[in-house]
Protein backbone atom coordinates (compact mmCIF):
# COMPACT_ATOMS: atom_id res chain seq x y z
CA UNK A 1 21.94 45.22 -47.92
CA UNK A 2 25.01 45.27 -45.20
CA UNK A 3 22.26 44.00 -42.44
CA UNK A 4 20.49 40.98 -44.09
CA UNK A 5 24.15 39.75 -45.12
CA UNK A 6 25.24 40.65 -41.78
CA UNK A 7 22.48 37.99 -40.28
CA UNK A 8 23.20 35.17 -43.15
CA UNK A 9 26.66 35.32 -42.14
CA UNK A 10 26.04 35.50 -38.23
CA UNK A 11 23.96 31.63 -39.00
CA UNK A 12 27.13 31.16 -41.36
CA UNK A 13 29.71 31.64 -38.94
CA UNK A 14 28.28 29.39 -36.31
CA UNK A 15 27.65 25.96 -38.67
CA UNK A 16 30.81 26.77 -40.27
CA UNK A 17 32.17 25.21 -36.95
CA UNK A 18 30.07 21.89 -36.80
CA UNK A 19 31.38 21.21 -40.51
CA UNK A 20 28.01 23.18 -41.75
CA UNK A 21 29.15 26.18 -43.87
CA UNK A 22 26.11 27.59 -45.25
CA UNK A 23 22.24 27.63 -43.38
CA UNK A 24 18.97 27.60 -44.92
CA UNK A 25 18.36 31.20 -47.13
CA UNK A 26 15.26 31.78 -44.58
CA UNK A 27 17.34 35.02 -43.62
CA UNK A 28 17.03 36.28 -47.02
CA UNK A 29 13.50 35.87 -47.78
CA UNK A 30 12.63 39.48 -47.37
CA UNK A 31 14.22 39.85 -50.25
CA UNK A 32 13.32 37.14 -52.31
CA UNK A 33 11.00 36.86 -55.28
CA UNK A 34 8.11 35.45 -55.35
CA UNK A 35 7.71 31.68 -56.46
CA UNK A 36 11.49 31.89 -55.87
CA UNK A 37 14.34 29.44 -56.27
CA UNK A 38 17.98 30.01 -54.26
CA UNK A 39 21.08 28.33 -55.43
CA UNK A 40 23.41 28.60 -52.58
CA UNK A 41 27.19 27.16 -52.38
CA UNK A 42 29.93 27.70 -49.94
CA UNK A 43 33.21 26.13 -49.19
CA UNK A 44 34.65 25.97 -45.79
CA UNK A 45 38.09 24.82 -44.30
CA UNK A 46 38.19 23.63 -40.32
CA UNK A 47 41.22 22.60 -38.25
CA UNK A 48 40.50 21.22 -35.03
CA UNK A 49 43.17 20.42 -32.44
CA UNK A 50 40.76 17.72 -30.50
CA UNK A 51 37.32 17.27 -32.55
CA UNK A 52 36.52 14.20 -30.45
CA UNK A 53 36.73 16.31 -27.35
CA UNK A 54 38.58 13.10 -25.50
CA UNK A 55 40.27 13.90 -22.76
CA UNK A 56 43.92 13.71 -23.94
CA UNK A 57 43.38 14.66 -28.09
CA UNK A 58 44.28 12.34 -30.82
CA UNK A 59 45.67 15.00 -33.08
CA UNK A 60 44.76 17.96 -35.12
CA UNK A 61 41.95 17.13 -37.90
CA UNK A 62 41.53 19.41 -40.83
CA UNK A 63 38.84 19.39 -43.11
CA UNK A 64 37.54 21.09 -46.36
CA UNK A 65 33.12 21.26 -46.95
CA UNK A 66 31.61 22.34 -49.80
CA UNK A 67 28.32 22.71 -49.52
CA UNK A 68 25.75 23.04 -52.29
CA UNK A 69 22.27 23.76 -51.62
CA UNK A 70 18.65 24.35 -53.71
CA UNK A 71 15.30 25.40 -52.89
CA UNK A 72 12.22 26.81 -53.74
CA UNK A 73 9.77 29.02 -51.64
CA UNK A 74 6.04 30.16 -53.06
CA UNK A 75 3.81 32.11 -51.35
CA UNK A 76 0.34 32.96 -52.51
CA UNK A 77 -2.50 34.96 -49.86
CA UNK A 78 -3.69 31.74 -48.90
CA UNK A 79 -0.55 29.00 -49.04
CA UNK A 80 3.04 28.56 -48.32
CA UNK A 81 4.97 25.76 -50.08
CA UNK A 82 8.52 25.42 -49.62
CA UNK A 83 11.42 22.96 -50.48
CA UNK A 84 14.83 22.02 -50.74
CA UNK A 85 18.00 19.88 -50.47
CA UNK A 86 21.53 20.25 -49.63
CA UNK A 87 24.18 18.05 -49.42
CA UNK A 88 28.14 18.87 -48.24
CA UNK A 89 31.05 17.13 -50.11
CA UNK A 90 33.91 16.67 -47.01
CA UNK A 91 37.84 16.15 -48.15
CA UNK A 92 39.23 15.55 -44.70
CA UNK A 93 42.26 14.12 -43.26
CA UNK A 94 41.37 12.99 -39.33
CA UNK A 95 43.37 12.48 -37.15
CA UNK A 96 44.40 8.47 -36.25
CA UNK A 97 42.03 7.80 -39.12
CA UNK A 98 43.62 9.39 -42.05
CA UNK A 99 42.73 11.61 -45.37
CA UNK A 100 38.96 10.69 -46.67
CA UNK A 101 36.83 11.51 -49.17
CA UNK A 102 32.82 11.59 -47.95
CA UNK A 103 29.24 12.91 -48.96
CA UNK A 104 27.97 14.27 -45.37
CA UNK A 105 24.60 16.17 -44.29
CA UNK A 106 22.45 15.08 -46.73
CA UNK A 107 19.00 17.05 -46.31
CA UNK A 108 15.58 17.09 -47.74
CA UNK A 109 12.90 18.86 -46.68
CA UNK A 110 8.90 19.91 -47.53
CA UNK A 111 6.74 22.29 -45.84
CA UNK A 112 3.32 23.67 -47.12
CA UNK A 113 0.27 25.55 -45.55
CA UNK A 114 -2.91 26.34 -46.71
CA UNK A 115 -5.57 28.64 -45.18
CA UNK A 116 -9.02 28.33 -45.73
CA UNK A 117 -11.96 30.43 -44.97
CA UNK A 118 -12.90 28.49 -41.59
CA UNK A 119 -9.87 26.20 -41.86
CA UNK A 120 -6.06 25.04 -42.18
CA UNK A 121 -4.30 22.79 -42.66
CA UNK A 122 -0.19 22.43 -42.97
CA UNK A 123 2.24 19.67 -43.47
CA UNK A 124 6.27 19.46 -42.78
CA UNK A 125 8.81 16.65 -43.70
CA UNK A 126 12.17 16.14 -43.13
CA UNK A 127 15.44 14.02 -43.78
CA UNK A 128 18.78 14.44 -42.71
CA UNK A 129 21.92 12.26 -42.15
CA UNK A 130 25.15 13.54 -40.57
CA UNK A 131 28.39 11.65 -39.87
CA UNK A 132 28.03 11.58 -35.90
CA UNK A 133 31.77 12.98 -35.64
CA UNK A 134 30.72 16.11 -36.64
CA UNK A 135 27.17 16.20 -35.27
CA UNK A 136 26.83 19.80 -32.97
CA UNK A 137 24.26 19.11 -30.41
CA UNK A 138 24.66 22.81 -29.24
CA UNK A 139 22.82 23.89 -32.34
CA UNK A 140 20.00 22.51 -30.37
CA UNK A 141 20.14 25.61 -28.23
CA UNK A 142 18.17 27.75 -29.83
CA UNK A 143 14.72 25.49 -29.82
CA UNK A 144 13.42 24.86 -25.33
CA UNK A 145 10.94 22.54 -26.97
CA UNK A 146 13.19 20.66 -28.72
CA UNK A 147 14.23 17.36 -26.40
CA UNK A 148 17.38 17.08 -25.54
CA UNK A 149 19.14 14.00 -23.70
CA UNK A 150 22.71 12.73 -22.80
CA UNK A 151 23.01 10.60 -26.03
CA UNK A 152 22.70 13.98 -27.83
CA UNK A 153 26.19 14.96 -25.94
CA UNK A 154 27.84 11.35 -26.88
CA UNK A 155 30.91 12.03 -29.03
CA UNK A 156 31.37 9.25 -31.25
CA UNK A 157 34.29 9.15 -34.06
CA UNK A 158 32.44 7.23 -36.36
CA UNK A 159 28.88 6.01 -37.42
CA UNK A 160 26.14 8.52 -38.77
CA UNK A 161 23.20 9.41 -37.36
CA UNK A 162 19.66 9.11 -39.64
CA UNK A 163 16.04 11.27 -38.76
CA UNK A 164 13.42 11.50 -40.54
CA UNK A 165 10.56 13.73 -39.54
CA UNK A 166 6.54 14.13 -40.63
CA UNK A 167 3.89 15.96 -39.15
CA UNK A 168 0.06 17.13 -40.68
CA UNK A 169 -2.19 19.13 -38.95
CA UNK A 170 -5.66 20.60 -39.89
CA UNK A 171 -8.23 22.42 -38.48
CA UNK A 172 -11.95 23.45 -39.28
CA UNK A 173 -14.26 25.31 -37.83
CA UNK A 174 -12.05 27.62 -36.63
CA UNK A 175 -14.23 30.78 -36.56
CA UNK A 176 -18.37 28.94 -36.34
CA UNK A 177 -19.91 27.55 -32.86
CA UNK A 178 -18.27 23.84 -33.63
CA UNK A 179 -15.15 23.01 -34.65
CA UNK A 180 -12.65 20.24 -35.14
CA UNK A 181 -8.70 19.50 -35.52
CA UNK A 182 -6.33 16.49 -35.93
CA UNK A 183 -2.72 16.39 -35.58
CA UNK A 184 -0.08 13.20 -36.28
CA UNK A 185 3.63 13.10 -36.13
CA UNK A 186 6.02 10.78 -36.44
CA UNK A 187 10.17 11.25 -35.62
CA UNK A 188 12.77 8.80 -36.56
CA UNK A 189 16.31 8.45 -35.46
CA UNK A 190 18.76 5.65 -36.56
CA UNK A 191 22.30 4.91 -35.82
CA UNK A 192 24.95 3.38 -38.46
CA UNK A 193 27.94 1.96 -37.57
CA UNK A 194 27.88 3.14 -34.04
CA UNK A 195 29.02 1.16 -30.67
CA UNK A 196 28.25 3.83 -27.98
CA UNK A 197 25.11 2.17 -25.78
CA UNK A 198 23.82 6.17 -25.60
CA UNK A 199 23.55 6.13 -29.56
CA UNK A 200 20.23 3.85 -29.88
CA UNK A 201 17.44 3.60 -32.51
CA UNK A 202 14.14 5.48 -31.28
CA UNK A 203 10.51 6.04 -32.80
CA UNK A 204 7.91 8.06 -31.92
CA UNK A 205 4.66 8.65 -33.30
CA UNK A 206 1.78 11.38 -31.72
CA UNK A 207 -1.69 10.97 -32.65
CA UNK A 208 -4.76 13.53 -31.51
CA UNK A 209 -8.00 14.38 -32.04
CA UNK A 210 -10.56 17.09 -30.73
CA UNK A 211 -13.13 19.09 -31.18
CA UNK A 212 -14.04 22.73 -30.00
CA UNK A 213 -18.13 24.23 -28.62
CA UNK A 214 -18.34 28.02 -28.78
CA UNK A 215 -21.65 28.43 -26.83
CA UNK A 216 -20.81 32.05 -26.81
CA UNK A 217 -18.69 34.80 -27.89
CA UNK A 218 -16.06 34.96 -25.02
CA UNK A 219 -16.89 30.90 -24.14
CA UNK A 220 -14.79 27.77 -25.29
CA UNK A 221 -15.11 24.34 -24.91
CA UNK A 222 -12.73 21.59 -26.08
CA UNK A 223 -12.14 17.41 -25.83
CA UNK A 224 -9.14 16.17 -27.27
CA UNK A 225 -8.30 12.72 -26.86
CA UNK A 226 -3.94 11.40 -27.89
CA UNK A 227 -1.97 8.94 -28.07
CA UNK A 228 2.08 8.89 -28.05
CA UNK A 229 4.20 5.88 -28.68
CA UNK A 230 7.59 5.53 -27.66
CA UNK A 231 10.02 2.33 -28.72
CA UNK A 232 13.36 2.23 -28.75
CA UNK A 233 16.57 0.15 -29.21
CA UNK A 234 18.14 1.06 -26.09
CA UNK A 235 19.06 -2.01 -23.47
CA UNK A 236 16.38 -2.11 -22.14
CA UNK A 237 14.01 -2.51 -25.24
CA UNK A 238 11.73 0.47 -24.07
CA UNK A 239 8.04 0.75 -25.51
CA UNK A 240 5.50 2.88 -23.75
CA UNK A 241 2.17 4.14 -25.14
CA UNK A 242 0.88 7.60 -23.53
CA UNK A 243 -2.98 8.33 -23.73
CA UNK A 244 -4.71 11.62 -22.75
CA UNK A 245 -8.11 12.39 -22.46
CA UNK A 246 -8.74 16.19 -21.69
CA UNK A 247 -11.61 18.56 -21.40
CA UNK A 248 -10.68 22.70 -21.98
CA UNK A 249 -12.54 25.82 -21.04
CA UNK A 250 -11.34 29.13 -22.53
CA UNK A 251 -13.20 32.61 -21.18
CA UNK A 252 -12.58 35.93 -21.90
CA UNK A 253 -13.48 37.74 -19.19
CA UNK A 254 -13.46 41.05 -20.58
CA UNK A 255 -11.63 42.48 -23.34
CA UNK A 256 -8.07 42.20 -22.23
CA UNK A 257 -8.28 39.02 -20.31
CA UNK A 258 -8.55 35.57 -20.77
CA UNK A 259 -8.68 32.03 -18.44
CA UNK A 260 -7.55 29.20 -19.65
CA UNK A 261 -8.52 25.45 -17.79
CA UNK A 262 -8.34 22.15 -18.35
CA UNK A 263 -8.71 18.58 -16.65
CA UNK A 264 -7.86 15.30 -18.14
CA UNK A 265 -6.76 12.17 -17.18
CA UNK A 266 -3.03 10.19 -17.89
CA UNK A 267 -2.75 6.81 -18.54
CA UNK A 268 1.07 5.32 -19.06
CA UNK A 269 1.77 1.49 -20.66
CA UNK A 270 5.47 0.71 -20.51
CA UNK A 271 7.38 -2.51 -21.74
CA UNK A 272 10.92 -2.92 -20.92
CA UNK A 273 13.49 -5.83 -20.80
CA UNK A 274 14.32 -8.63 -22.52
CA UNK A 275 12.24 -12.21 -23.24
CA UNK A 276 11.26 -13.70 -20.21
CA UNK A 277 12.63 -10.76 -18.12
CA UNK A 278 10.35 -8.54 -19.82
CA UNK A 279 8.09 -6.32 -16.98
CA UNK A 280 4.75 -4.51 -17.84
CA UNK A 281 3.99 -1.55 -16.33
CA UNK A 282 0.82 0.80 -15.77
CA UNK A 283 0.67 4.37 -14.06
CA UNK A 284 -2.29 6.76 -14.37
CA UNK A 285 -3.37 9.87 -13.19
CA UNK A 286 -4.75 13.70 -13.54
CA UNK A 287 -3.57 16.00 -15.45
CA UNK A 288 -4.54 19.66 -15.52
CA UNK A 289 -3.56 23.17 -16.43
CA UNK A 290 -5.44 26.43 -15.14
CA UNK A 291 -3.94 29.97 -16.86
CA UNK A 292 -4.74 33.60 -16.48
CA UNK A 293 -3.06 35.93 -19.10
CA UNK A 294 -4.08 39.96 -19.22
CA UNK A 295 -2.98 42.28 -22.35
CA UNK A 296 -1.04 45.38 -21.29
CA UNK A 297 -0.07 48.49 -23.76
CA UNK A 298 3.02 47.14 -24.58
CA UNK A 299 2.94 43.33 -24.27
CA UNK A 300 0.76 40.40 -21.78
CA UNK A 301 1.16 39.33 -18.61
CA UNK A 302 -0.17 35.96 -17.24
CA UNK A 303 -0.04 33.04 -14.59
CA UNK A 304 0.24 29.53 -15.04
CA UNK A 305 -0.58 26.42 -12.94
CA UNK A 306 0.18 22.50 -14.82
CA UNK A 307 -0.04 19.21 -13.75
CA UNK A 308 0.69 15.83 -15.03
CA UNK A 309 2.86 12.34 -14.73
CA UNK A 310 5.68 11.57 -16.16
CA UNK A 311 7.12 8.44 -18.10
CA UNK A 312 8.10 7.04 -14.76
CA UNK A 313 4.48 7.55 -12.70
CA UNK A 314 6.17 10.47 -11.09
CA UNK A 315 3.38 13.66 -10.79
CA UNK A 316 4.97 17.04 -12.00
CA UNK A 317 3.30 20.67 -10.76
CA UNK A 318 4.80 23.41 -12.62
CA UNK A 319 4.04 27.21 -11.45
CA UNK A 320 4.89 30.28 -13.90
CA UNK A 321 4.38 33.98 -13.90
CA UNK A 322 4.73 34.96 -17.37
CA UNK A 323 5.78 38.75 -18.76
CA UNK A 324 6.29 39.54 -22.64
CA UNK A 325 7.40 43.38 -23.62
CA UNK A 326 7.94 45.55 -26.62
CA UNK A 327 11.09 47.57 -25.68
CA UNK A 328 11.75 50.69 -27.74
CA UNK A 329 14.53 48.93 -29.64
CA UNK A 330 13.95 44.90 -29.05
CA UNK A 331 11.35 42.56 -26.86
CA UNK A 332 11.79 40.96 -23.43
CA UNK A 333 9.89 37.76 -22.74
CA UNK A 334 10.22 35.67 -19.01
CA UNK A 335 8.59 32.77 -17.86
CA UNK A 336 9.81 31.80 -14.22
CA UNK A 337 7.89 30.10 -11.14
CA UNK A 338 8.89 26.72 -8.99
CA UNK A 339 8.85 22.98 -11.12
CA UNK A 340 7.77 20.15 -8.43
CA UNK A 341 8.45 16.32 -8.87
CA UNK A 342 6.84 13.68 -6.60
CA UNK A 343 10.47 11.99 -5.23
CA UNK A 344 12.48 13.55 -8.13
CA UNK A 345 14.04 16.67 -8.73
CA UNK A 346 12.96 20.64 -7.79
CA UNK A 347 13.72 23.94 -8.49
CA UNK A 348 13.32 26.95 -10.15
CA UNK A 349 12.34 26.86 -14.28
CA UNK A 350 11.63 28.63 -17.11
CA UNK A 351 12.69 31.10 -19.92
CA UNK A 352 14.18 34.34 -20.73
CA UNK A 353 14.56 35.96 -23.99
CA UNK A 354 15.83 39.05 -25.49
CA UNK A 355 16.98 41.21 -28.03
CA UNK A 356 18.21 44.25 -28.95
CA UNK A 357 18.84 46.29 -31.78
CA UNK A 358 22.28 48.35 -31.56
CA UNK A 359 23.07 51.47 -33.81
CA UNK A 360 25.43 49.40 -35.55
CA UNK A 361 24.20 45.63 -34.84
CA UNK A 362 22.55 43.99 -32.26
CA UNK A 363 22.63 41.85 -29.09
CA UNK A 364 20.55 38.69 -27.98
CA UNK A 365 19.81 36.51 -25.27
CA UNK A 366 18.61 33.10 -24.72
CA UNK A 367 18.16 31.07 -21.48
CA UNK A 368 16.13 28.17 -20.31
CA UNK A 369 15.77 25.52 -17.45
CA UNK A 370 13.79 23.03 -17.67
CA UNK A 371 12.99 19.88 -15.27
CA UNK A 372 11.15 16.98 -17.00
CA UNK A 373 11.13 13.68 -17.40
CA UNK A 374 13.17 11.79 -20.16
CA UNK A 375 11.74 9.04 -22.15
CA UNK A 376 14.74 6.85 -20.17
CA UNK A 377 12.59 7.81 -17.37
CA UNK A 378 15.48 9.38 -16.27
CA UNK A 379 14.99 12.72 -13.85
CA UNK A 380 16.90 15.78 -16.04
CA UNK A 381 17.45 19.20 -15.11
CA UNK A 382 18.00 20.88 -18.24
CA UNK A 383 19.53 24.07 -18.66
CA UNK A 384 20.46 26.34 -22.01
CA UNK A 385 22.33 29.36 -22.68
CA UNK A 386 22.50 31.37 -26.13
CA UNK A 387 24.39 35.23 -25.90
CA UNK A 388 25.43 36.60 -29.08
CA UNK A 389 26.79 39.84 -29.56
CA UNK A 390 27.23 41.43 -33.84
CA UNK A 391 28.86 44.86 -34.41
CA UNK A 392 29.07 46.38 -37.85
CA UNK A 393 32.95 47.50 -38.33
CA UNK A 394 32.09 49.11 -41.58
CA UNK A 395 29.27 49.02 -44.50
CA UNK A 396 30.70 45.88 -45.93
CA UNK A 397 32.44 44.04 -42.59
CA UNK A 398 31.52 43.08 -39.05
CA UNK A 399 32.33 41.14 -36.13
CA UNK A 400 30.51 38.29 -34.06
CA UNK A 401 30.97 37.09 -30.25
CA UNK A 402 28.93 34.22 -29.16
CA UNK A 403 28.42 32.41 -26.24
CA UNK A 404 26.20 28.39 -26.18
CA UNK A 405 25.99 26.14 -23.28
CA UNK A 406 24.04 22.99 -22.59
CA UNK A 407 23.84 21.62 -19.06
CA UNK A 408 22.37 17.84 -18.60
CA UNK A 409 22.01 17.00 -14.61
CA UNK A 410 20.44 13.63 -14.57
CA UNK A 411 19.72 11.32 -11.66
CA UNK A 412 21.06 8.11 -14.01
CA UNK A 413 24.90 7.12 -12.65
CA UNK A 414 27.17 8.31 -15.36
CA UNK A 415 24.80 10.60 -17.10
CA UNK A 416 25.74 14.05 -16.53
CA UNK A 417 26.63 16.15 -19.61
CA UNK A 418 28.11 19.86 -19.92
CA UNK A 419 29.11 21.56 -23.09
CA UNK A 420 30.22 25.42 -23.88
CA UNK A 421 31.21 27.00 -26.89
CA UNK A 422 33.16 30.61 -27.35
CA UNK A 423 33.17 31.51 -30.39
CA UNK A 424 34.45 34.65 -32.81
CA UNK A 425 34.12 35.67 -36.15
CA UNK A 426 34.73 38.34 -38.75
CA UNK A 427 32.75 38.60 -42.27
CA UNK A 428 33.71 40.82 -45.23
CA UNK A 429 30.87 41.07 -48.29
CA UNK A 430 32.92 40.79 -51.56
CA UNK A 431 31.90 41.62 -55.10
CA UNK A 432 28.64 40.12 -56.53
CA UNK A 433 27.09 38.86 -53.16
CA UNK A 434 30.26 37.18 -52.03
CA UNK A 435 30.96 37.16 -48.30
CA UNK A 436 34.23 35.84 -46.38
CA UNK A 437 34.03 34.86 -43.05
CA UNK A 438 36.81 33.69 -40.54
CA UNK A 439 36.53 32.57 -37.31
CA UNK A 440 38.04 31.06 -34.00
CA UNK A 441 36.14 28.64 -31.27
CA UNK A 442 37.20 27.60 -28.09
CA UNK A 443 34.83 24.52 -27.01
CA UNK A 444 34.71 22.68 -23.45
CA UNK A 445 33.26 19.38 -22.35
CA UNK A 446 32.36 17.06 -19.14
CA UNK A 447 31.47 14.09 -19.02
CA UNK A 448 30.52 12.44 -15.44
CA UNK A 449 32.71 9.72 -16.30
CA UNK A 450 35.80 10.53 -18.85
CA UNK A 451 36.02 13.66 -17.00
CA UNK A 452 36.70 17.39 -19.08
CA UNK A 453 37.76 17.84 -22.52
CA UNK A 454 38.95 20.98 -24.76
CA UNK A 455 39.22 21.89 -28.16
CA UNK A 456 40.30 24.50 -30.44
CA UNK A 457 39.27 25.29 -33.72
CA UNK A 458 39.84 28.26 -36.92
CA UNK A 459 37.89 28.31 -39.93
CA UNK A 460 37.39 30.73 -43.28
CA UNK A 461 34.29 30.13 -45.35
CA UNK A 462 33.76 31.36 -49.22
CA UNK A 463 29.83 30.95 -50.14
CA UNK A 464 27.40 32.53 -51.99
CA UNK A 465 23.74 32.62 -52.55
CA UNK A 466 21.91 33.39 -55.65
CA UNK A 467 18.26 33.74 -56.10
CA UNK A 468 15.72 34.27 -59.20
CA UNK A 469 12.23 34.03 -60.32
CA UNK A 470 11.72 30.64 -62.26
């Protein structure tokens, strides 16, 4: 019981600082019944010596969340349906702004799967609206896929910040000589009450359709055809439609591996400006992706060769040796190799990942670089950092050290952004599935412009979580 409290509170500790005192209950599902529904509350006080992280701080702000959540999980041998909603109720006196009462981090969300014989199909919606002051952007860490941009690091002290999220995918055929699959997606974001330029309405919607030939048991062929549109309220009005057209070939060559290649072609519509003023764009070109993986006894190893354009016309050739591991106590996963951009920037990408399980807790890491381009058709180099570090003190108590960065090194004057966060914390279980938690964070920002900012923060969290068959 000590561990799977030990990893709620670990999730605990770290939103307790962002003005988020309890997570989703995904950490206890092991544990759950089945249909299940969780009841989860928590209360959390936060002081904060400079929560705008300006240069010279306004003033200590203290704050008290209380945080009540419900959901429901059901899992059957052939579907998953989840869903919940949680809400926080802030009492907070700011500083230069003043004691407030608010309702903050209002969240909804729907996810359900279904497997079929020879098909799936799975759906996933989301809502959520946060008071921009207390927005973390370093909980964005934790997902490389996950976009991240220098409006993301934009510290605003008031406004809130809207997204709404829905995606459906499904896919037949999946075991016969033919099959087929379609994917759509759509991702909202909307600013209230904001007057930072880098906080800015944006849209996008993904569309895409293929279909797969199995001529053969080791042979696969694929066309998918997609669409992406981009708009957004930024000052320059930005709209850009991405197509794709792209034939795949998948062969196993013998047992252990497999070649993966494909060829396509890019084409790139962009609108930007303002009446008159307004200039149309067009840039096309190849795109293509050639990969060799091999399975080992304990984990794959694989190459990787990618090619494409970016928002900007800009071709981008990405090399990467790839190595995954089962360690005796944890797994080791590394993607590296050289990222190339046609006038823009170079270096040396990829991933690392690890973790370990300790005789009394456990240790992971998490690191990423990534060059791309933004949908400013700005050049970013991104890079992330996760370390965290538990150790059980005794059955019923443990301590946490963690460690987040996020690095934004953009070729746009006045858009470089760098963020760190130290953080500790100590949890005690209490009677009947209580758990305290306590903590202290030390947090440090740049901005190319305003320069470097620090902050200081304490917290100590009450919550609970309760679950039952209904």
């Amino acid at each position: 019981m000590r561990k799977m409290n030990r990893t709620w509170s670990f999730a605990l500790t770290g939103a307790g600082l962002a003005g988020v005192a309890l997570t989703s209950v995904a950490a206890l599902a092991q544990d759950l019944p089945n249909p299940a529904v969780t009841f989860s509350y928590s209360s959390t006080l936060n002081a904060n010596d400079n929560l705008g992280l300006d240069p010279t701080s306004a003033g200590t702000s203290t704050w008290l969340d209380n945080k009540l959540g419900l959901s429901y999980s059901s899992e059957t041998a052939t579907s998953q349906l989840s869903f919940g909603a949680s809400g926080v109720l802030r009492l907070s006196d700011m500083a230069g702004q003043g004691q407030d009462s608010a309702f903050d981090n209002g969240t909804l969300n729907l996810n359900y799967a279904r497997q079929g014989a020879n098909s799936q199909l799975s759906f996933g919606a989301k809502y959520n609206k946060v008071d921009v002051a207390f927005f973390d952007p370093l909980l964005l860490i934790p997902d490389p896929e996950n976009p991240v941009d220098s409006g993301d690091l934009t510290t605003a002290a008031a406004g809130s910040r809207e997204t709404r999220q829905a995606s459906l995918k499904f896919e037949t055929g999946l075991e016969g000589p033919f099959g087929m699959n379609f994917a759509a997606s759509r991702n909202e974001r909307r600013f209230q009450d904001t007057v930072d330029p880098d906080l800015y309405d944006t849209t996008r919607t993904n569309l895409s359709v293929g279909a797969t030939f199995r001529p053969g048991a080791r042979t696969g062929l694929s066309f998918t055809v997609s669409q992406s549109d981009y708009s957004a309220e930024d000052i320059d009005q930005t709209d850009r439609t991405t197509r794709r057209a792209v034939l795949g070939l998948s062969y196993a060559i013998n047992d252990a591996t497999t070649l993966n290649a494909s060829l396509g072609q890019t084409w790139i519509e962009e609108d930007q400006g303002i009446g008159p003023g307004r200039v149309h764009t067009e840039d096309s070109g190849l795109n293509g992706n050639l990969a060799l993986s091999h399975e080992l006894v304990n984990g794959t190893v694989g190459l990787s060769l990618a090619h494409d354009i970016g928002t900007d016309g800009k071709t981008r050739t990405d090399l990467q040796l790839t190595r995954a591991m089962d360690l005796p106590n944890g797994t080791l996963s590394l993607a590296i190799g050289p990222s190339f951009q046609s006038g823009g920037k170079n270096g040396l990408a990829g991933t690392l990942s690890y973790g370990r399980d300790l005789p009394q807790g456990a240790l992971r890491a998490q690191v990423s670089r990534r060059f791309a381009t933004n949908d400013q058709s700005e050049n970013i180099d991104t890079t992330r950092l996760n370390l965290g570090w538990s150790h059980d003190l005794t059955p019923s108590s443990g301590l946490d050290l963690s460690l987040d960065y996020l690095n934004i090194d953009s070729d746009a004057v006045g858009q470089d952004r760098e963020r760190a966060r130290l953080q500790a914390s100590y949890t005690l279980d209490l009677v009947n599935d209580w758990q305290l938690s306590a903590g202290y964070a030390h947090t440090y920002s740049d901005k190319e412009i305003t320069g470097t900012a620090q902050s200081n923060s304490v917290f100590v969290t009450l919550g609970r979580s309760v679950s039952f068959a209904p």
